[in-house]
C-alpha atoms as a PDB file:
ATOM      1  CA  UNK A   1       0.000   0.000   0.000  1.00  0.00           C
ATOM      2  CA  UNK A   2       3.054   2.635   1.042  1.00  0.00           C
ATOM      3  CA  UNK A   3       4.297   1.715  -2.932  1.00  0.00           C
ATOM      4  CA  UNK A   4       0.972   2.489  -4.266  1.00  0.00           C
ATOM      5  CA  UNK A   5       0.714   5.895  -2.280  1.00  0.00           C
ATOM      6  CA  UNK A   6       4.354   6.674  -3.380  1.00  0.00           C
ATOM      7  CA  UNK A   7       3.767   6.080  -7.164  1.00  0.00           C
ATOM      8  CA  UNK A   8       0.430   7.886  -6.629  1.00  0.00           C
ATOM      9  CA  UNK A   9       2.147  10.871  -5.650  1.00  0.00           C
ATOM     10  CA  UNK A  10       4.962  10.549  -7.746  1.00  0.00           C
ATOM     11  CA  UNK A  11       2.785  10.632 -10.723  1.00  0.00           C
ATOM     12  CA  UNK A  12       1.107  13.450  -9.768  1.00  0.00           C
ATOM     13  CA  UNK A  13       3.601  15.694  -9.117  1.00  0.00           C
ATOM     14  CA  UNK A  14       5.418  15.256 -12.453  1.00  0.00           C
ATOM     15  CA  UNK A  15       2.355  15.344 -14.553  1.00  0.00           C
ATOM     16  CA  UNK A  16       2.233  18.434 -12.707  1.00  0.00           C
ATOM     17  CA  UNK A  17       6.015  19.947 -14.236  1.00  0.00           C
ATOM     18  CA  UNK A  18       4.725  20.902 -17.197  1.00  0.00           C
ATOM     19  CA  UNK A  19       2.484  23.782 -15.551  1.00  0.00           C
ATOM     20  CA  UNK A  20       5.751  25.380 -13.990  1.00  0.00           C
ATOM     21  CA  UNK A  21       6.331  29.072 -15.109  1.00  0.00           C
ATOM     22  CA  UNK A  22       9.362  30.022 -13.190  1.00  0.00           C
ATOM     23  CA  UNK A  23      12.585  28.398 -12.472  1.00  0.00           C
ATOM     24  CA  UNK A  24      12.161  28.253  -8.549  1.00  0.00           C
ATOM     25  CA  UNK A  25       8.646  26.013  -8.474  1.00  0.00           C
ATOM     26  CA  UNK A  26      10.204  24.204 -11.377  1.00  0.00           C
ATOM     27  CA  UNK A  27      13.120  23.106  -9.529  1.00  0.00           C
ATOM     28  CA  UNK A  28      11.008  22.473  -6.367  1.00  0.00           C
ATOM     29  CA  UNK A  29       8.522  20.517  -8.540  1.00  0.00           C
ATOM     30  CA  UNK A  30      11.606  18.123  -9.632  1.00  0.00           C
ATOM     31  CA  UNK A  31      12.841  18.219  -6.018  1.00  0.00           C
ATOM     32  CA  UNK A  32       9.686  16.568  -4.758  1.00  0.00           C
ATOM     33  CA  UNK A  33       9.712  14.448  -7.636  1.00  0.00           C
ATOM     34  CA  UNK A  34      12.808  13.146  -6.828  1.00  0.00           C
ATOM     35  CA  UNK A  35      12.132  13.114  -3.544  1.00  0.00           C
ATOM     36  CA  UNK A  36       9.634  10.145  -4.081  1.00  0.00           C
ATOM     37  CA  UNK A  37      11.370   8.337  -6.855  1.00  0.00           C
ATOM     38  CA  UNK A  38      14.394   7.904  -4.307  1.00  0.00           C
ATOM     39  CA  UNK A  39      11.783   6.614  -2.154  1.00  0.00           C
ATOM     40  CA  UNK A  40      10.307   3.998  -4.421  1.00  0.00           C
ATOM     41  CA  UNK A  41      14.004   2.818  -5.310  1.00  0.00           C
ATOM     42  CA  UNK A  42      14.772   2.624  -1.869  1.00  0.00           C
ATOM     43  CA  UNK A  43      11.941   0.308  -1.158  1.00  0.00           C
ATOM     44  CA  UNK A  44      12.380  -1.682  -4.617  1.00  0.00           C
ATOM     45  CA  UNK A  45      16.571  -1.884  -4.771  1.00  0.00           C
ATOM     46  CA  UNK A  46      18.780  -0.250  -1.862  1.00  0.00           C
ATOM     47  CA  UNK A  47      18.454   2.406   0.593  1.00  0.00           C
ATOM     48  CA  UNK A  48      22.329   3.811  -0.745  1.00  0.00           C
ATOM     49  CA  UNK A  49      21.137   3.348  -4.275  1.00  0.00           C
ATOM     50  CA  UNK A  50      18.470   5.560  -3.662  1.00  0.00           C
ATOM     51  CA  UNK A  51      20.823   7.895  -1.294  1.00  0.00           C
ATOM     52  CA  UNK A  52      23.582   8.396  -4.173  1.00  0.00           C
ATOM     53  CA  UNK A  53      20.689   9.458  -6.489  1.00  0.00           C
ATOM     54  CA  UNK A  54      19.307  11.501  -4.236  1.00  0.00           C
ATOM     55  CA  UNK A  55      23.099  13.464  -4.219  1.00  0.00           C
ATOM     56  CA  UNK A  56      23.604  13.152  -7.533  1.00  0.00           C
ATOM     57  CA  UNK A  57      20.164  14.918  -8.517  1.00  0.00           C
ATOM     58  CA  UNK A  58      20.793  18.051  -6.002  1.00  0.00           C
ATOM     59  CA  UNK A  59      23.906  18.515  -7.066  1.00  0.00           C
ATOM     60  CA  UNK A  60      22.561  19.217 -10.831  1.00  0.00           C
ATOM     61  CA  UNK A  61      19.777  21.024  -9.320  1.00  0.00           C
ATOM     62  CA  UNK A  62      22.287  22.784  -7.682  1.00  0.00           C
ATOM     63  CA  UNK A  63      24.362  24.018 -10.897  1.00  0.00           C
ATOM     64  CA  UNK A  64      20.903  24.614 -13.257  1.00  0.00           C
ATOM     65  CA  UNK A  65      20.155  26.811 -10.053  1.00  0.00           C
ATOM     66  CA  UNK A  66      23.289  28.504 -10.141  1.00  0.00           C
ATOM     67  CA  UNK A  67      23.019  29.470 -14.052  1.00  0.00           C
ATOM     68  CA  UNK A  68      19.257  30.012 -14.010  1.00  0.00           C
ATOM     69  CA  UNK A  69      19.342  32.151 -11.014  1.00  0.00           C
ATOM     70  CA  UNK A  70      22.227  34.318 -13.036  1.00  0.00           C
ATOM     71  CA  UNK A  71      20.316  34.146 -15.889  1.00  0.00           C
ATOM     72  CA  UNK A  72      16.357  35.074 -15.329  1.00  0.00           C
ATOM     73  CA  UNK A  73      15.029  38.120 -14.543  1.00  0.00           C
ATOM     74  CA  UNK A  74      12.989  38.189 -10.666  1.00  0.00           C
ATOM     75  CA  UNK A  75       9.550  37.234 -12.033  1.00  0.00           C
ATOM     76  CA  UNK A  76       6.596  37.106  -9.477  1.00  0.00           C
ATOM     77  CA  UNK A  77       4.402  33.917  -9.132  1.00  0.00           C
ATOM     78  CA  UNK A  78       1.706  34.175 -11.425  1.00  0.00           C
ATOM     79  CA  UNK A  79      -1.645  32.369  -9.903  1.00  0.00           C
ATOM     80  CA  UNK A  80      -3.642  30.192 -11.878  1.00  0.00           C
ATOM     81  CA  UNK A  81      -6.976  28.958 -10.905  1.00  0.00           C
ATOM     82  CA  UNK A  82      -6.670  25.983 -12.801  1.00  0.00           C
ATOM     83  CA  UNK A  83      -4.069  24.156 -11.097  1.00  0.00           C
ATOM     84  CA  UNK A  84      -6.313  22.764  -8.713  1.00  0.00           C
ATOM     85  CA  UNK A  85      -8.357  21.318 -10.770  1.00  0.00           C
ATOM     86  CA  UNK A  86      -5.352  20.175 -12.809  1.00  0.00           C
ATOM     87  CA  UNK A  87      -3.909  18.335 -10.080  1.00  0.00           C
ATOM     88  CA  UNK A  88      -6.977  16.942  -8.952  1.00  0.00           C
ATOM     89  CA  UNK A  89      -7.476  15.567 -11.944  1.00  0.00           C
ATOM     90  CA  UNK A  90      -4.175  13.734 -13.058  1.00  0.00           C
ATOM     91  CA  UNK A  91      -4.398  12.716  -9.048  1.00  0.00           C
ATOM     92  CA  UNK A  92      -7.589  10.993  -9.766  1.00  0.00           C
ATOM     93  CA  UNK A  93      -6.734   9.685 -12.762  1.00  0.00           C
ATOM     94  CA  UNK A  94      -3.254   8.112 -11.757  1.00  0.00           C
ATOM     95  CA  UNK A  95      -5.463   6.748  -8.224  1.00  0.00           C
ATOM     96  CA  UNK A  96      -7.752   5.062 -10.167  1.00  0.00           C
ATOM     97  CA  UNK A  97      -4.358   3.425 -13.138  1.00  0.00           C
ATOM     98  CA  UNK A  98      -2.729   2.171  -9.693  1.00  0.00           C
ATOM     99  CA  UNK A  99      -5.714   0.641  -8.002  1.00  0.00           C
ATOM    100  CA  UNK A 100      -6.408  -1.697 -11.262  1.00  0.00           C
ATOM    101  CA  UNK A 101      -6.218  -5.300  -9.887  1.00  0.00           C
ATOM    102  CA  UNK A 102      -4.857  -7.405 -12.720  1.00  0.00           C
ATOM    103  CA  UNK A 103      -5.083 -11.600 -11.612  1.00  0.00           C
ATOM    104  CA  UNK A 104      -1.803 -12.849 -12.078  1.00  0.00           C
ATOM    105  CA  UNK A 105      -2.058 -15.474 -15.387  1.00  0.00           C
ATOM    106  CA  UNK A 106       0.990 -17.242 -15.990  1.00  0.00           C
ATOM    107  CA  UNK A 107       4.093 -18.582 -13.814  1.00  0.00           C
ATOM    108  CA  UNK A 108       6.436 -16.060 -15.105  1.00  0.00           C
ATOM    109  CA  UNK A 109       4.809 -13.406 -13.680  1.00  0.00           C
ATOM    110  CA  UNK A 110       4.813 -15.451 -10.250  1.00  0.00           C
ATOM    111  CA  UNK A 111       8.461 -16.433 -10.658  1.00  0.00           C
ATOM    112  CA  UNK A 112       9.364 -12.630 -11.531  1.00  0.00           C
ATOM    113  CA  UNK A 113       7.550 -11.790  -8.293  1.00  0.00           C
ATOM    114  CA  UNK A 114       9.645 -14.403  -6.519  1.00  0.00           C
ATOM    115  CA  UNK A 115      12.951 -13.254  -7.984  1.00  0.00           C
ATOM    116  CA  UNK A 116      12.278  -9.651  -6.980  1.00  0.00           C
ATOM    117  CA  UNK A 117      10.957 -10.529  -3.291  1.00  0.00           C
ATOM    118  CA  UNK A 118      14.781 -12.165  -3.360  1.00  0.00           C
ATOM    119  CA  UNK A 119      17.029  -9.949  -4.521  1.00  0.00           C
ATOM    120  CA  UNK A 120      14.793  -6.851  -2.553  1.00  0.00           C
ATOM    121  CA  UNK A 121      15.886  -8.819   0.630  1.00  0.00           C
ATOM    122  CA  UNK A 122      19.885  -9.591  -0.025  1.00  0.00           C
ATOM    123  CA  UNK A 123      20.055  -5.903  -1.838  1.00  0.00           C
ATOM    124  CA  UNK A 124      22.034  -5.613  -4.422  1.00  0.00           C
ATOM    125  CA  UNK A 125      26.133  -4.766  -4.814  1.00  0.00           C
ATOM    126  CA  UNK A 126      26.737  -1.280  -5.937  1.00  0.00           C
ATOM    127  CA  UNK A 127      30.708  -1.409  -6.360  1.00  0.00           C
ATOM    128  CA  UNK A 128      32.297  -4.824  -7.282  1.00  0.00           C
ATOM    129  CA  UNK A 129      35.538  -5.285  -4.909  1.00  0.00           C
ATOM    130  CA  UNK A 130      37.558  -5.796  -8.069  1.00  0.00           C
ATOM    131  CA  UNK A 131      36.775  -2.710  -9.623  1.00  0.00           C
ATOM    132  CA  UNK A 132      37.373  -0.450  -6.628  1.00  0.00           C
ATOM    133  CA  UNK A 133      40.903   0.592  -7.412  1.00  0.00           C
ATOM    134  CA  UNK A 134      39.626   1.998 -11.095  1.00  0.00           C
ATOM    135  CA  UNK A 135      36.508   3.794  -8.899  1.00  0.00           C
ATOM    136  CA  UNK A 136      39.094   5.590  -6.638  1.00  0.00           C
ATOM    137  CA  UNK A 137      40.721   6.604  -9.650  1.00  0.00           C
ATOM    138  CA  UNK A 138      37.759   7.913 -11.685  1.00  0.00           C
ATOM    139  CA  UNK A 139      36.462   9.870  -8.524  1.00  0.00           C
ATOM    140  CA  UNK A 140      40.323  11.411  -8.060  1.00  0.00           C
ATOM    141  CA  UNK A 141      40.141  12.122 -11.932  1.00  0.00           C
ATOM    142  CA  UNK A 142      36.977  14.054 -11.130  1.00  0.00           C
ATOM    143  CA  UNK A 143      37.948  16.040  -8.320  1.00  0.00           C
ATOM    144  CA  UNK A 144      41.291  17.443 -10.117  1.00  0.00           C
ATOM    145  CA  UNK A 145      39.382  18.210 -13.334  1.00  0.00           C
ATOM    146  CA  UNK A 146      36.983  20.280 -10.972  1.00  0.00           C
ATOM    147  CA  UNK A 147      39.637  22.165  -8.959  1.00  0.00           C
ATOM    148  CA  UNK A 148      41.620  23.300 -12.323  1.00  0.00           C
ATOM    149  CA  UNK A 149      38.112  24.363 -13.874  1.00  0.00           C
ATOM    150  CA  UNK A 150      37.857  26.588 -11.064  1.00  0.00           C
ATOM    151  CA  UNK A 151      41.098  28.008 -11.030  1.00  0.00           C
ATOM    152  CA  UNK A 152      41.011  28.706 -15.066  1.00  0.00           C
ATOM    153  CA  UNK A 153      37.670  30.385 -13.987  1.00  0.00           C
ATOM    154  CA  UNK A 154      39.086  32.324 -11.243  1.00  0.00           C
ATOM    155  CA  UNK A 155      42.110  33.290 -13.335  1.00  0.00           C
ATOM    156  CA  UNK A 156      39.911  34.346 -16.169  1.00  0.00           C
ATOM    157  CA  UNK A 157      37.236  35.976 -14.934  1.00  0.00           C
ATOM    158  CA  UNK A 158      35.180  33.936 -16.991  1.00  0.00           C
ATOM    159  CA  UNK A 159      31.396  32.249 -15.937  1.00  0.00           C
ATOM    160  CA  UNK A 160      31.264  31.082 -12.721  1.00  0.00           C
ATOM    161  CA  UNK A 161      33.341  33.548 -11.471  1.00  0.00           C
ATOM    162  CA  UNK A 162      33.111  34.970  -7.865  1.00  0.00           C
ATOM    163  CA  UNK A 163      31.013  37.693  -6.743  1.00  0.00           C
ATOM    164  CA  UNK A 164      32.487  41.074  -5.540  1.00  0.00           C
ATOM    165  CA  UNK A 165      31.145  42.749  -3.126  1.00  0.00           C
END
C-alpha cells in the first residue's frame, strides 16, 4: 500500500512539471519528484542506491540553479486557478491506473515476483571489490578536473566567477 501511495504521488507531481512558469517552483517541482522516486528505489533496490541518487540529482539542481538564477530576470508567481483542478485531476486519474487489480495469469509473472521478493531482501552490490581501485581513480580524476576548472575560472574571470562585493 506505502508503494501504491508513493507512485500515486509521484505521478502526480510530475504530470504536474509541465504547468511550472518560473525556475524556482520548477526546480522544487523536480525536487519533490525526486524526492519520491528515491523513495520507491529505496523500497524496490537499496536504501544507498536511492541515497547516491538523491546526491547526484541536487547537485545538478544545484548548478541549473546557479546558471538560471544568473540568468532570469525576478519574475513574481503568477496564480492560476486551474491548477487545482489540474492536479486533482491527473491525481484521480493516476489513483484510479494504480488501483487496477490485474489476476496474475501465468508462472512467469509469479516467478518474476519471486525473484524480486529475493534480490529486494539480499540488496544488491553497488561497487564490485575488483573494480574499486579503477573507482578511486575515476572519482580522483573528477575532483582534479573540478579544482583546475575553477582556477582557469578564477584566473579568467570567466562564468562562474566569484562575486564582488
Amino acid at each position: 500500500m506505502t508503494l501504491a501511495i508513493l507512485i500515486f504521488w509521484t505521478l502526480s507531481f510530475i504530470f504536474f512539471i509541465p504547468l511550472m512558469i518560473q525556475p524556482l517552483s520548477l526546480g522544487l517541482m523536480i525536487l519533490i519528484s525526486t524526492f519520491f522516486l528515491c523513495l520507491i528505489s529505496s523500497l524496490y533496490i537499496s536504501s544507498w542506491y536511492s541515497y547516491i541518487l538523491f546526491l547526484i540529482y541536487i547537485g545538478g539542481l544545484l548548478v541549473m540553479f546557479a546558471y538560471v538564477a544568473s540568468l532570469s530576470p525576478n519574475t513574481l508567481f503568477i496564480e492560476w486557478n486551474g491548477a487545482l483542478l489540474y492536479f486533482m485531476a491527473t491525481s484521480i486519474l493516476t489513483y484510479l491506473y494504480i488501483n487496477i487489480k490485474l489476476p496474475i495469469t501465468s508462472k512467469a509473472t509469479s516467478s518474476m515476483h519471486t525473484t524480486f521478493l529475493i534480490r529486494q531482501t539480499e540488496g544488491i552490490n553497488l561497487v564490485n571489490q575488483d573494480l574499486s581501485s579503477i573507482l578511486i581513480a575515476l572519482a580522483m580524476i573528477l575532483l582534479l578536473n573540478l579544482v583546475i576548472i575553477v582556477k582557469i575560472c578564477f584566473f579568467y574571470k570567466s562564468s562562474l566567477r566569484p562575486f564582488k562585493i
